[in-house]
Protein backbone atom coordinates (compact mmCIF):
# COMPACT_ATOMS: atom_id res chain seq x y z
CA UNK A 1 38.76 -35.11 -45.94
CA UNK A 2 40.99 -35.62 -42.74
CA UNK A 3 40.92 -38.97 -40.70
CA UNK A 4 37.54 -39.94 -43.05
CA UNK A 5 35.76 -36.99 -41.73
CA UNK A 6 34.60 -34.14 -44.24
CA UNK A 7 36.50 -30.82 -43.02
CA UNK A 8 33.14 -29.27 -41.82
CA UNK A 9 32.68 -32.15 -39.63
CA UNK A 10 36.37 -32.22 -38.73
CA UNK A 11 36.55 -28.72 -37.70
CA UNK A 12 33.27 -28.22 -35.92
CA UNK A 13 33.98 -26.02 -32.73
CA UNK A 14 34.26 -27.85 -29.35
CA UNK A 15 33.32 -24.86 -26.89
CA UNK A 16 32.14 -21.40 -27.21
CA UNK A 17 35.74 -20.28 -27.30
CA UNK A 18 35.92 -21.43 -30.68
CA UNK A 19 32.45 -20.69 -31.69
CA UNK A 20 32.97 -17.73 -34.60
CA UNK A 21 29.61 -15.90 -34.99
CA UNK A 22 26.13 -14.98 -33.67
CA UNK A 23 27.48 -12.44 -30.80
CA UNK A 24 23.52 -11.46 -30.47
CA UNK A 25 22.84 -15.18 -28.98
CA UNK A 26 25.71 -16.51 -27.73
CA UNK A 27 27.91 -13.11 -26.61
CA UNK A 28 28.67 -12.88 -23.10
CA UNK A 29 26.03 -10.43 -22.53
CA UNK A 30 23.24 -12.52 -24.19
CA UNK A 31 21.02 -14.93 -21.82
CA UNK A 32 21.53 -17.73 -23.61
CA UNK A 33 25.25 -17.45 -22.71
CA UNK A 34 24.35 -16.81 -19.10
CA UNK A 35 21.89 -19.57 -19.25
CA UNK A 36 25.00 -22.27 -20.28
CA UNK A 37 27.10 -20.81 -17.73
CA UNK A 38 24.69 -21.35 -15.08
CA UNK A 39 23.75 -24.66 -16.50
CA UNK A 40 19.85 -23.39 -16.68
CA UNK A 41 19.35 -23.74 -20.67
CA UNK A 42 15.61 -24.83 -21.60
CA UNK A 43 14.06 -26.25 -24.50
CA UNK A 44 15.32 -24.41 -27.82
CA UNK A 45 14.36 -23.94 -31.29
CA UNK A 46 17.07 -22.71 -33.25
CA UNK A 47 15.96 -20.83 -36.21
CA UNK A 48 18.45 -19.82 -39.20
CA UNK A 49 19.77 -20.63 -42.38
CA UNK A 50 22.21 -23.57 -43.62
CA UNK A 51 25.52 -23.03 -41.92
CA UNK A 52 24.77 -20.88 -39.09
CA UNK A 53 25.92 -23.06 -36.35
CA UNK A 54 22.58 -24.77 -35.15
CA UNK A 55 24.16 -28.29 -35.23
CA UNK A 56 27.51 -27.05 -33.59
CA UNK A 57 25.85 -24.61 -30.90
CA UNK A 58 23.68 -27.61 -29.87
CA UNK A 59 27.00 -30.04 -29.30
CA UNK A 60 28.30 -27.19 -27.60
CA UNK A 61 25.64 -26.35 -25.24
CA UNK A 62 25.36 -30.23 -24.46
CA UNK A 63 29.19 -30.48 -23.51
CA UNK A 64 29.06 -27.36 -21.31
CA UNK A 65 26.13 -28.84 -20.16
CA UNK A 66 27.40 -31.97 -19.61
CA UNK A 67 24.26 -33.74 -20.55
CA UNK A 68 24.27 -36.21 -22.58
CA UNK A 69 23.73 -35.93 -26.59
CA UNK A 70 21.53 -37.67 -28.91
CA UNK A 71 21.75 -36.33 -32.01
CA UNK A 72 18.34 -36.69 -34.62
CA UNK A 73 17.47 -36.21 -37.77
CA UNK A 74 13.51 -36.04 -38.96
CA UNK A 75 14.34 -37.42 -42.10
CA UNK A 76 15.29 -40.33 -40.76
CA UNK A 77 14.05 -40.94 -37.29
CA UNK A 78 10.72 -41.30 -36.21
CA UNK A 79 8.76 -42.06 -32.70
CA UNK A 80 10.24 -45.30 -32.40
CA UNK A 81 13.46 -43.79 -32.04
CA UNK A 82 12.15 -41.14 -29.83
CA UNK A 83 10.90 -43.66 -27.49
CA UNK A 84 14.07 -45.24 -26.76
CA UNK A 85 15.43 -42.11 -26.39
CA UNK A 86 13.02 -41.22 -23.56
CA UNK A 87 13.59 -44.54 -22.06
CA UNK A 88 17.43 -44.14 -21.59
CA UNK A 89 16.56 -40.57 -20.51
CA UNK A 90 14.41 -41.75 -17.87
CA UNK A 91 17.78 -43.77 -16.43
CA UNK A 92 20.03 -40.82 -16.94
CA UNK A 93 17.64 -38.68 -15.28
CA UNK A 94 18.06 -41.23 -11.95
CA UNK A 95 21.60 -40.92 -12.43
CA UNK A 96 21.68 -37.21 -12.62
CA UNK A 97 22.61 -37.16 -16.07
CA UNK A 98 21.08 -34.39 -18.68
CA UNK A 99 19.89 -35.47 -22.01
CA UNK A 100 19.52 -33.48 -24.48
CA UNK A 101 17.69 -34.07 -28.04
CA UNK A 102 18.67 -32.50 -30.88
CA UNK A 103 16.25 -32.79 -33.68
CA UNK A 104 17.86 -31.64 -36.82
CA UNK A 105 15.47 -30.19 -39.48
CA UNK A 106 12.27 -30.46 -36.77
CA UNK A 107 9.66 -29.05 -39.33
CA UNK A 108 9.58 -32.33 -41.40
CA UNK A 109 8.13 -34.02 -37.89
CA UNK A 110 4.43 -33.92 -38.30
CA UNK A 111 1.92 -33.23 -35.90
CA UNK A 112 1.59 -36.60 -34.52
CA UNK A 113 5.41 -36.80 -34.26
CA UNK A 114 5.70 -33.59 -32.99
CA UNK A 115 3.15 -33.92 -30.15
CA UNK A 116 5.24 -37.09 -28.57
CA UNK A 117 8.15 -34.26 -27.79
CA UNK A 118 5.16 -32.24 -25.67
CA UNK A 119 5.21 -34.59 -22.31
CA UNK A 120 9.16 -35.04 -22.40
CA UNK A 121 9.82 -31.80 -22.86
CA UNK A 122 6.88 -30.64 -19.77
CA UNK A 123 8.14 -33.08 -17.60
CA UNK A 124 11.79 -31.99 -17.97
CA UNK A 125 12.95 -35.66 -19.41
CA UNK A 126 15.10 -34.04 -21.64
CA UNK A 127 16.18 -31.04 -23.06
CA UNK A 128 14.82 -30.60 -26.64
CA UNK A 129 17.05 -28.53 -29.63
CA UNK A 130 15.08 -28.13 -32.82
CA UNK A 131 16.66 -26.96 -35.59
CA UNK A 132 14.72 -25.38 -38.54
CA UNK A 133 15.61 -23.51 -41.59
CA UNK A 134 11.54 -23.04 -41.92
CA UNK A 135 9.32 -20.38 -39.73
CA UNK A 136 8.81 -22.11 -36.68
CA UNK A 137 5.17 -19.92 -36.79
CA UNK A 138 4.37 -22.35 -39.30
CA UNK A 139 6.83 -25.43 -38.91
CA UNK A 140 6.42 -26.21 -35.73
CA UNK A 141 3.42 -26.92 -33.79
CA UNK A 142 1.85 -24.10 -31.11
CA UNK A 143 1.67 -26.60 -28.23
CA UNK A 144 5.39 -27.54 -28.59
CA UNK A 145 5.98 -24.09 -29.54
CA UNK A 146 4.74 -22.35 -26.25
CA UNK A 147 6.96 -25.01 -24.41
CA UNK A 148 10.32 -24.25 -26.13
CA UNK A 149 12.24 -20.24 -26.48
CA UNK A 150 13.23 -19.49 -30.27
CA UNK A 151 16.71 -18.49 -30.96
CA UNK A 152 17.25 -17.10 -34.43
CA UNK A 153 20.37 -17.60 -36.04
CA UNK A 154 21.92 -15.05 -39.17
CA UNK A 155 24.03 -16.02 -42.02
CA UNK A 156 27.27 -15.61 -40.82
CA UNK A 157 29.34 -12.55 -41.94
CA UNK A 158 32.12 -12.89 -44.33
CA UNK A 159 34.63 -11.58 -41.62
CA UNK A 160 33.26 -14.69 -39.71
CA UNK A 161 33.46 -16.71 -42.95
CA UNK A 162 36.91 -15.83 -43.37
CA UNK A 163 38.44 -16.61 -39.99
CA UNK A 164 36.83 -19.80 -39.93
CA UNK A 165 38.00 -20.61 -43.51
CA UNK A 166 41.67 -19.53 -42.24
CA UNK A 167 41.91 -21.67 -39.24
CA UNK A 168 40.79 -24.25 -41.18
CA UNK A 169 43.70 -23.56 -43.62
CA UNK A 170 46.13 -23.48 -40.92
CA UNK A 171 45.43 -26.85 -39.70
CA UNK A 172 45.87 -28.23 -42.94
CA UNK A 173 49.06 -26.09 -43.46
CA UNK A 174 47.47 -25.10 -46.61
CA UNK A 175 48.98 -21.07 -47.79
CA UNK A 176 45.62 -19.40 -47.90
CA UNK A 177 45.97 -15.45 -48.23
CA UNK A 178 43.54 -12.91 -47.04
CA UNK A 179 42.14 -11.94 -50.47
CA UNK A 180 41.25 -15.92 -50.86
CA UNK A 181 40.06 -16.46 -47.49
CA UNK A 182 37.39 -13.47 -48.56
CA UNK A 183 36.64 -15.19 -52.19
CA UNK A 184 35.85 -17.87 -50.26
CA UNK A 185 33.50 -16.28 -47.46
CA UNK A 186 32.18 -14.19 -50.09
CA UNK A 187 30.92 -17.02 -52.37
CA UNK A 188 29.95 -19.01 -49.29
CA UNK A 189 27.17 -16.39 -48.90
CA UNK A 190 26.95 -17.11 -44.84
CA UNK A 191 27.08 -20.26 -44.62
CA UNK A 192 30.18 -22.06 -43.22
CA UNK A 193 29.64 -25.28 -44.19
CA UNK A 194 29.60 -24.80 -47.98
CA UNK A 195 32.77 -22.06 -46.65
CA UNK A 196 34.52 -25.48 -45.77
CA UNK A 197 33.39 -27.44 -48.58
CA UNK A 198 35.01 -24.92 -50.97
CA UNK A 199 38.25 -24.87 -48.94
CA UNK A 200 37.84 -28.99 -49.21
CA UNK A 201 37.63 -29.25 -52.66
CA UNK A 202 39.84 -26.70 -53.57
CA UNK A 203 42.96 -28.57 -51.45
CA UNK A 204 41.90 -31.67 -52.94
CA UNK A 205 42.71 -30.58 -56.53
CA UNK A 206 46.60 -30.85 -55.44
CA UNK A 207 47.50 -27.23 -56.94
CA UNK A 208 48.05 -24.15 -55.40
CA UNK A 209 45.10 -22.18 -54.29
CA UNK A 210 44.31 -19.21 -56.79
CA UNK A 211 41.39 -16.99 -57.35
CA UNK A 212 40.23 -19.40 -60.43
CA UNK A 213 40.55 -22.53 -58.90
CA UNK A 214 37.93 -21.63 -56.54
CA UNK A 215 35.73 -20.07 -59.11
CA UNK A 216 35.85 -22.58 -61.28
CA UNK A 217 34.40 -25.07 -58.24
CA UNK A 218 31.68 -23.46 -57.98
CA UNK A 219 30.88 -22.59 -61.61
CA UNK A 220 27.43 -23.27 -62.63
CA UNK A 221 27.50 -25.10 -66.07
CA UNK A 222 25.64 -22.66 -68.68
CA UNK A 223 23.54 -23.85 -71.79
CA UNK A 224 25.89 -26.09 -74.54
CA UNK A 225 26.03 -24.63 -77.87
CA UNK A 226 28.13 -23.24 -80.47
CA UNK A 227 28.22 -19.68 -80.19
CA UNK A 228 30.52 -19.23 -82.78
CA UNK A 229 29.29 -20.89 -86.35
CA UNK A 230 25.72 -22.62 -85.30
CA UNK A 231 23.61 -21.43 -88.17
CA UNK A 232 20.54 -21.44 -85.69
CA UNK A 233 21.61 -18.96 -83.51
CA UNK A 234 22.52 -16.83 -86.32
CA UNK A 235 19.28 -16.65 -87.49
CA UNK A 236 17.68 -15.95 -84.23
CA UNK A 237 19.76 -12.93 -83.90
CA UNK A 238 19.25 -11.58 -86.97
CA UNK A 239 15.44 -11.74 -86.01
CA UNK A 240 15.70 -9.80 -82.70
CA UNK A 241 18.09 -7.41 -83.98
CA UNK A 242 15.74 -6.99 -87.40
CA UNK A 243 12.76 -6.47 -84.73
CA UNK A 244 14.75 -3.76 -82.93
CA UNK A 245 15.45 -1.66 -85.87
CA UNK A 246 12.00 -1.50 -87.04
CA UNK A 247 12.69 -3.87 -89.96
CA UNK A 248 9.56 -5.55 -90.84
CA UNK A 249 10.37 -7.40 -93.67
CA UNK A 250 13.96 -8.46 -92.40
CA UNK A 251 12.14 -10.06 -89.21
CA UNK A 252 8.88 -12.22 -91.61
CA UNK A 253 11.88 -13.42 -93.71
CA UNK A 254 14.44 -14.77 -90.76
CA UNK A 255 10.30 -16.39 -89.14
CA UNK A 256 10.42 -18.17 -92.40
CA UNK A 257 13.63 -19.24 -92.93
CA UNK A 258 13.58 -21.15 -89.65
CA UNK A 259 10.87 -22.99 -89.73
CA UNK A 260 11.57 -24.08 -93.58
CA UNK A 261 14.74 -25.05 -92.03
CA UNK A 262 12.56 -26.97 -89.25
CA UNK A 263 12.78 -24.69 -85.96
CA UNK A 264 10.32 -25.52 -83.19
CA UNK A 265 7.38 -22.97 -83.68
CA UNK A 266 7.48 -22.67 -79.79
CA UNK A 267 10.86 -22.29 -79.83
CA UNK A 268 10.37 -18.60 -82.12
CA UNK A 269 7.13 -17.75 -79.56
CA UNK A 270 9.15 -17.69 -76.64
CA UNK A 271 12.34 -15.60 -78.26
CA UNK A 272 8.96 -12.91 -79.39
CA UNK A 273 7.89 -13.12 -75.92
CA UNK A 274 11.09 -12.34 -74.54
CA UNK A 275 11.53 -9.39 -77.06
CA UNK A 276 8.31 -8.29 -76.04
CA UNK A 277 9.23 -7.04 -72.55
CA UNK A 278 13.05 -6.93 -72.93
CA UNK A 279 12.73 -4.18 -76.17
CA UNK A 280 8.89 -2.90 -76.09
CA UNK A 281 8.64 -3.12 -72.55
CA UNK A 282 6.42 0.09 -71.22
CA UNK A 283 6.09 1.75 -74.98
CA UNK A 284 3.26 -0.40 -75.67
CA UNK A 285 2.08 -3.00 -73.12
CA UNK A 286 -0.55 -4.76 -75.51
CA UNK A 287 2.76 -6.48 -77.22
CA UNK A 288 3.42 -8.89 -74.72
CA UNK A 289 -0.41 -10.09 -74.74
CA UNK A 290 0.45 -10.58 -78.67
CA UNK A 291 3.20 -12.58 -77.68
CA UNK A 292 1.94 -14.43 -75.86
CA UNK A 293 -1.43 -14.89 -77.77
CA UNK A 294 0.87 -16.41 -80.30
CA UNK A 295 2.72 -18.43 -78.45
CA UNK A 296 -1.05 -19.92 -77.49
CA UNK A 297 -1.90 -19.91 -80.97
CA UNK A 298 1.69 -22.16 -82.24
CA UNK A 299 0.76 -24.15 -79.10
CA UNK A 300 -2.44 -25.08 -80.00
CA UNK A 301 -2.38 -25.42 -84.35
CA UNK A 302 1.49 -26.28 -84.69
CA UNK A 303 3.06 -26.63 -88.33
CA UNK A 304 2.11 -25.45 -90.71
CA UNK A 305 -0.34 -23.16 -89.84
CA UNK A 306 1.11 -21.67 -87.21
CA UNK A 307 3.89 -20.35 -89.30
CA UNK A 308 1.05 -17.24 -90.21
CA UNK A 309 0.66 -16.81 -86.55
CA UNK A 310 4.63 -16.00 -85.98
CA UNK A 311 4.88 -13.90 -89.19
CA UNK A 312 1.81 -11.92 -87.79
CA UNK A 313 3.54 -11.54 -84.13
CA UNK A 314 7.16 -10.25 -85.67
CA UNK A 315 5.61 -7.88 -87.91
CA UNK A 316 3.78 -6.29 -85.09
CA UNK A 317 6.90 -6.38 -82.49
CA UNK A 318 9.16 -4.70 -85.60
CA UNK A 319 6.76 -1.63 -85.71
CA UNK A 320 5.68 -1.32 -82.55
CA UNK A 321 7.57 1.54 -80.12
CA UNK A 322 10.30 0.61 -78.32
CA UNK A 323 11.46 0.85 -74.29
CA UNK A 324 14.23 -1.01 -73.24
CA UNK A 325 13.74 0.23 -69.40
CA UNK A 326 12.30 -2.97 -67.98
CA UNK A 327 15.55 -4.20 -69.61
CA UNK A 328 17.75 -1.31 -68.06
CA UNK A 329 15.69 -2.01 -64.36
CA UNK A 330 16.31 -5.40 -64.42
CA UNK A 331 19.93 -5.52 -65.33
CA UNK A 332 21.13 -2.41 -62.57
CA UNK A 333 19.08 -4.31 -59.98
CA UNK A 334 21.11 -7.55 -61.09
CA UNK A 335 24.74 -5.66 -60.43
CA UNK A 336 22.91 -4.02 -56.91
CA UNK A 337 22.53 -7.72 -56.04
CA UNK A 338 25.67 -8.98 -56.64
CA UNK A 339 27.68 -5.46 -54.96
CA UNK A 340 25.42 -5.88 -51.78
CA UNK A 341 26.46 -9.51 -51.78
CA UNK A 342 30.02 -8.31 -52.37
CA UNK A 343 30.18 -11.03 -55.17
CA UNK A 344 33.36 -10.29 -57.67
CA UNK A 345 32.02 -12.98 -59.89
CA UNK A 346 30.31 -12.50 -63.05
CA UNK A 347 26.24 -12.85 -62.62
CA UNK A 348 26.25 -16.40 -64.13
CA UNK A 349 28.25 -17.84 -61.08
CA UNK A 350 27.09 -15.55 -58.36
CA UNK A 351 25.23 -16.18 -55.58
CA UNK A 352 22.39 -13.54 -54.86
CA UNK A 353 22.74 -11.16 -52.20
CA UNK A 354 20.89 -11.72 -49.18
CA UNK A 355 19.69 -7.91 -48.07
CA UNK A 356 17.27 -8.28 -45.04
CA UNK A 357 13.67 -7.14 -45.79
CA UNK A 358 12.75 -4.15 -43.16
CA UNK A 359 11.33 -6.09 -40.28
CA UNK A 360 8.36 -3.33 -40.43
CA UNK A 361 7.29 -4.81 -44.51
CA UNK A 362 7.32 -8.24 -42.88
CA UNK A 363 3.87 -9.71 -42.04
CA UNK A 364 3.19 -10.89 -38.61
CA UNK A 365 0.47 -13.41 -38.38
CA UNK A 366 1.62 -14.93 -35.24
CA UNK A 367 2.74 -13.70 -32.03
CA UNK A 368 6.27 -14.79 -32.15
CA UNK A 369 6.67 -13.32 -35.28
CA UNK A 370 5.12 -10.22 -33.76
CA UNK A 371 7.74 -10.30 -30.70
CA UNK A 372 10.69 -10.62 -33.26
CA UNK A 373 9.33 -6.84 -34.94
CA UNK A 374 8.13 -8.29 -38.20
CA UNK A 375 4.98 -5.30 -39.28
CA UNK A 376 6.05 -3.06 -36.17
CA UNK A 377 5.82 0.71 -37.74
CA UNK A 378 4.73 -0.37 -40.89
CA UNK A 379 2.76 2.66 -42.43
CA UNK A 380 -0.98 1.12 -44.03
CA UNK A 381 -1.07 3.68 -47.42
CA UNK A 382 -4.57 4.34 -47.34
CA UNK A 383 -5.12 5.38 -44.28
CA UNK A 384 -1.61 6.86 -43.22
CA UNK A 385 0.77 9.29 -44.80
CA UNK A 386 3.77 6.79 -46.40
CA UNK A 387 5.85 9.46 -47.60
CA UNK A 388 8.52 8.75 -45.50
CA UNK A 389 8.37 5.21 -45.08
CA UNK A 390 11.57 3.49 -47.06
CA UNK A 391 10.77 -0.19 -49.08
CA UNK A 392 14.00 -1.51 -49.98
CA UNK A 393 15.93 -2.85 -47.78
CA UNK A 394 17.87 -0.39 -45.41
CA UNK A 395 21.43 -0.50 -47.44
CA UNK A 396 19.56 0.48 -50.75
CA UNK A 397 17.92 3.29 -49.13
CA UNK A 398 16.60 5.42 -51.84
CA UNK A 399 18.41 4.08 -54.27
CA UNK A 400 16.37 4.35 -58.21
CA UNK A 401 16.29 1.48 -61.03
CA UNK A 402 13.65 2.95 -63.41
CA UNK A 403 14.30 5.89 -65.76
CA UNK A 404 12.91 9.63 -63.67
CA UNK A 405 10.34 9.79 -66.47
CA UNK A 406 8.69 6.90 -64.95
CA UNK A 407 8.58 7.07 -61.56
C-alpha cells in the first residue's frame, strides 16, 4: 500500500494520457474521445469485465469534463442517496456545474431503483455512468436503456497489462524485468486491478521479485493428503489400475478390502463413475449409466448391502471395452486453454483462457445485442449449407481434439 491507499487505487490514471487500453473507445479517432474533447459526452453504460477501466474512464471523463463526481455503488446506495444527489445537482446545474453519477455495478439496482435515474437522466440533471460486468440487454432496464449509449469494454491485453504493471514498478523503484512484468499480465488474465494486486503483494513479501514468488501468490491450495504412504489411496489405485487391465478379480477384491476397512460406499461410486468416462468413455456408453445406477443404488441401501452393488459395478467396468478419448479430448483442450491464454503455469494454478466466441454463434435476443453483431452470418444447419461455417473460436480455427476415427 502507498500513503494507505491500495496500489490500484494509488495508481489509477488521471487523464487519457495515462489511460493504457481500449484504443476502440477511447482512441483519438473514436467518438467517445471526440465527445470528451468537445465536452458533449451523454449518458453511458460501460460494459466489460473486472479491470477494464470502467471506474477510471468515468473519473477521467468527469475531470476533462469538469463536472463534478459522485461516485456510487448499488451495493450500497439506494434512492435515498440518489435523491440527494439530484438535489445538489439541481444547484450545480444553476451554477453551471456538470454532475456526473457514476453507478458502479448498476445491474444490482432493481427496477424501481433503476426507474428514479429515467427523469434525471431526460432532463439532463446529470450525467449518468453505469458500470456493469452483466449484459446490459438483461441488467439494465429498456427505458433507461434507450436513454443511455453502451460502451463495451475488453480485457485488457497483456502488452497493456505489462506497461501498466511496469510503471507501477517504477514508482515504487521496485527492479521488475520484462519477463516478470509478462508473468504478471499473463496471470492477471486482463484485468489490471488483480495486475496491481499481484505486483502489491509480491513487494510486500520484502524479497526480490522472481518468477516463484509470484506464482506462489496466486497458487490455488489443492486437496490435503498424503500422497506418499496413505494406505487409502493405495488401494484406490490399485482398483482403477486393476479395472484398466481387465482384471476382474483384482478390482472385487481392492471393493472389498475398503469397505472392510470402512471406506464411504459413495466415496468408491464416484471413483467408478469417474472411470466410467475417463477409461470406457465411447467403447461402451451403457457403463456410465451402470455407474451411476450404482452410485443411486449405495445412495439409497448404504452398508452393508450396498457392498454387492459396488462389486457388481467393478466387475462390469474391468471387462467392459476400453476408450480413453474423452480422456485424450479433454486433456489437449485443457493445454489449448492454457497456450491461448499464454499461461506458463501448470493447469492447477492457471487461469483459463478467455478466446472470444464468434460474434455470429452468439444469440441476439435484443436489439443492442443485434447492433453489436452477436448471430450476424450465422449459418441455421437445416436449412443452409454449414460446411464452411467455423465453431471455435477464430484462433483455434480448425483445430481437432477427438481421435479422426470419430469425427
Amino acid at each position: 500500500m502507498i500513503k494507505d491507499l491500495p496500489l490500484a487505487t494509488y495508481f489509477r490514471p488521471k487523464n487519457l494520457a495515462e489511460f493504457v487500453g481500449q484504443e476502440k473507445i477511447v482512441g483519438p479517432a473514436s467518438w467517445l474521445f471526440q465527445a470528451i474533447q468537445k465536452d458533449q459526452v451523454p449518458s453511458l453504460i460501460f460494459w466489460g469485465p473486472p479491470g477494464s477501466g470502467k471506474t477510471t474512464l468515468a473519473a477521467i471523463i468527469a475531470k476533462a469534463t469538469k463536472a463534478e463526481f459522485t461516485e456510487f455503488s448499488a451495493t450500497s446506495n439506494g434512492v435515498k442517496d440518489l435523491k440527494q444527489i439530484v438535489e445538489r445537482a439541481q444547484e450545480n446545474k444553476r451554477l453551471g456545474i456538470k454532475t456526473l453519477l457514476f453507478i458502479d455495478e448498476i445491474h444490482r439496482w432493481n427496477k424501481a431503483q433503476q426507474d428514479a435515474l429515467l427523469p434525471q437522466v431526460e432532463n439532463g440533471r446529470i450525467i449518468l455512468i453505469g458500470a456493469t460486468t452483466e449484459n446490459p440487454s438483461f441488467a439494465v432496464n429498456s427505458a433507461l436503456l434507450s436513454r443511455v449509449k453502451v460502451v463495451v469494454l475488453e480485457s485488457l491485453g497483456e502488452a497493456e497489462l505489462a506497461v501498466i504493471v511496469k510503471r507501477a514498478a517504477k514508482e515504487l523503484a521496485v527492479k521488475l524485468n520484462s519477463t516478470l512484468a509478462g508473468l504478471i499480465a499473463r496471470l492477471a488474465n486482463g484485468d489490471a486491478r488483480k495486475a496491481l494486486n499481484i505486483l502489491e503483494s509480491a513487494v510486500e513479501q520484502d524479497r526480490p521479485l522472481t518468477a516463484e514468488l509470484i506464482k506462489s501468490i496466486i497458487n490455488k491450495p489443492g486437496l490435503l493428503y498424503d500422497k506418499n504412504g496413505d494406505e487409502h489411496y493405495n488401494l484406490i489405485s490399485a482398483l482403477h489400475k486393476s479395472m484398466r487391465g481387465g482384471n476382474a478379480d483384482a478390482a472385487a477384491y481392492y471393493v472389498s478390502r475398503m469397505l472392510t476397512a470402512g471406506e464411504d460406499p459413495l466415496y468408491i461410486a464416484r471413483r467408478l463413475i469417474r472411470f466410467a468416462s475417463e477409461d470406457i468413455g465411447l467403447a461402451n456408453n451403457s457403463a456410465l449409466m451402470l455407474a451411476n445406477a450404482v452410485y443411486d443404488a449405495c445412495h439409497k441401501i448404504g452398508i452393508p448391502e450396498c457392498r454387492v452393488n459396488l462389486i457388481h459395478g467393478a466387475i462390469y467396468l474391468a471387462k467392459s471395452p476400453k476408450s480413453i478419448a474423452a480422456y485424450q479430448a479433454d486433456q489437449l483442450i485443457q493445454a489449448e486453454i492454457a497456450e491461448s491464454g499464454n499461461l506458463p503455469v501448470p493447469p492447477e494454478i492457471a487461469e483459463s483462457g478467455n478466446l472470444p466466441v464468434p460474434l455470429y454463434l452468439r444469440n441476439a435476443p435484443t436489439k443492442l445485442m443485434a447492433d453489436l453483431g452477436y448471430s450476424r452470418g450465422y449459418k441455421y444447419t437445416p436449412l443452409e449449407d454449414d460446411s464452411q461455417q467455423e465453431y471455435l473460436p477464430e484462433k483455434l480455427k480448425n483445430k481437432k481434439f477427438l481421435p479422426t476415427s470419430l469425427v
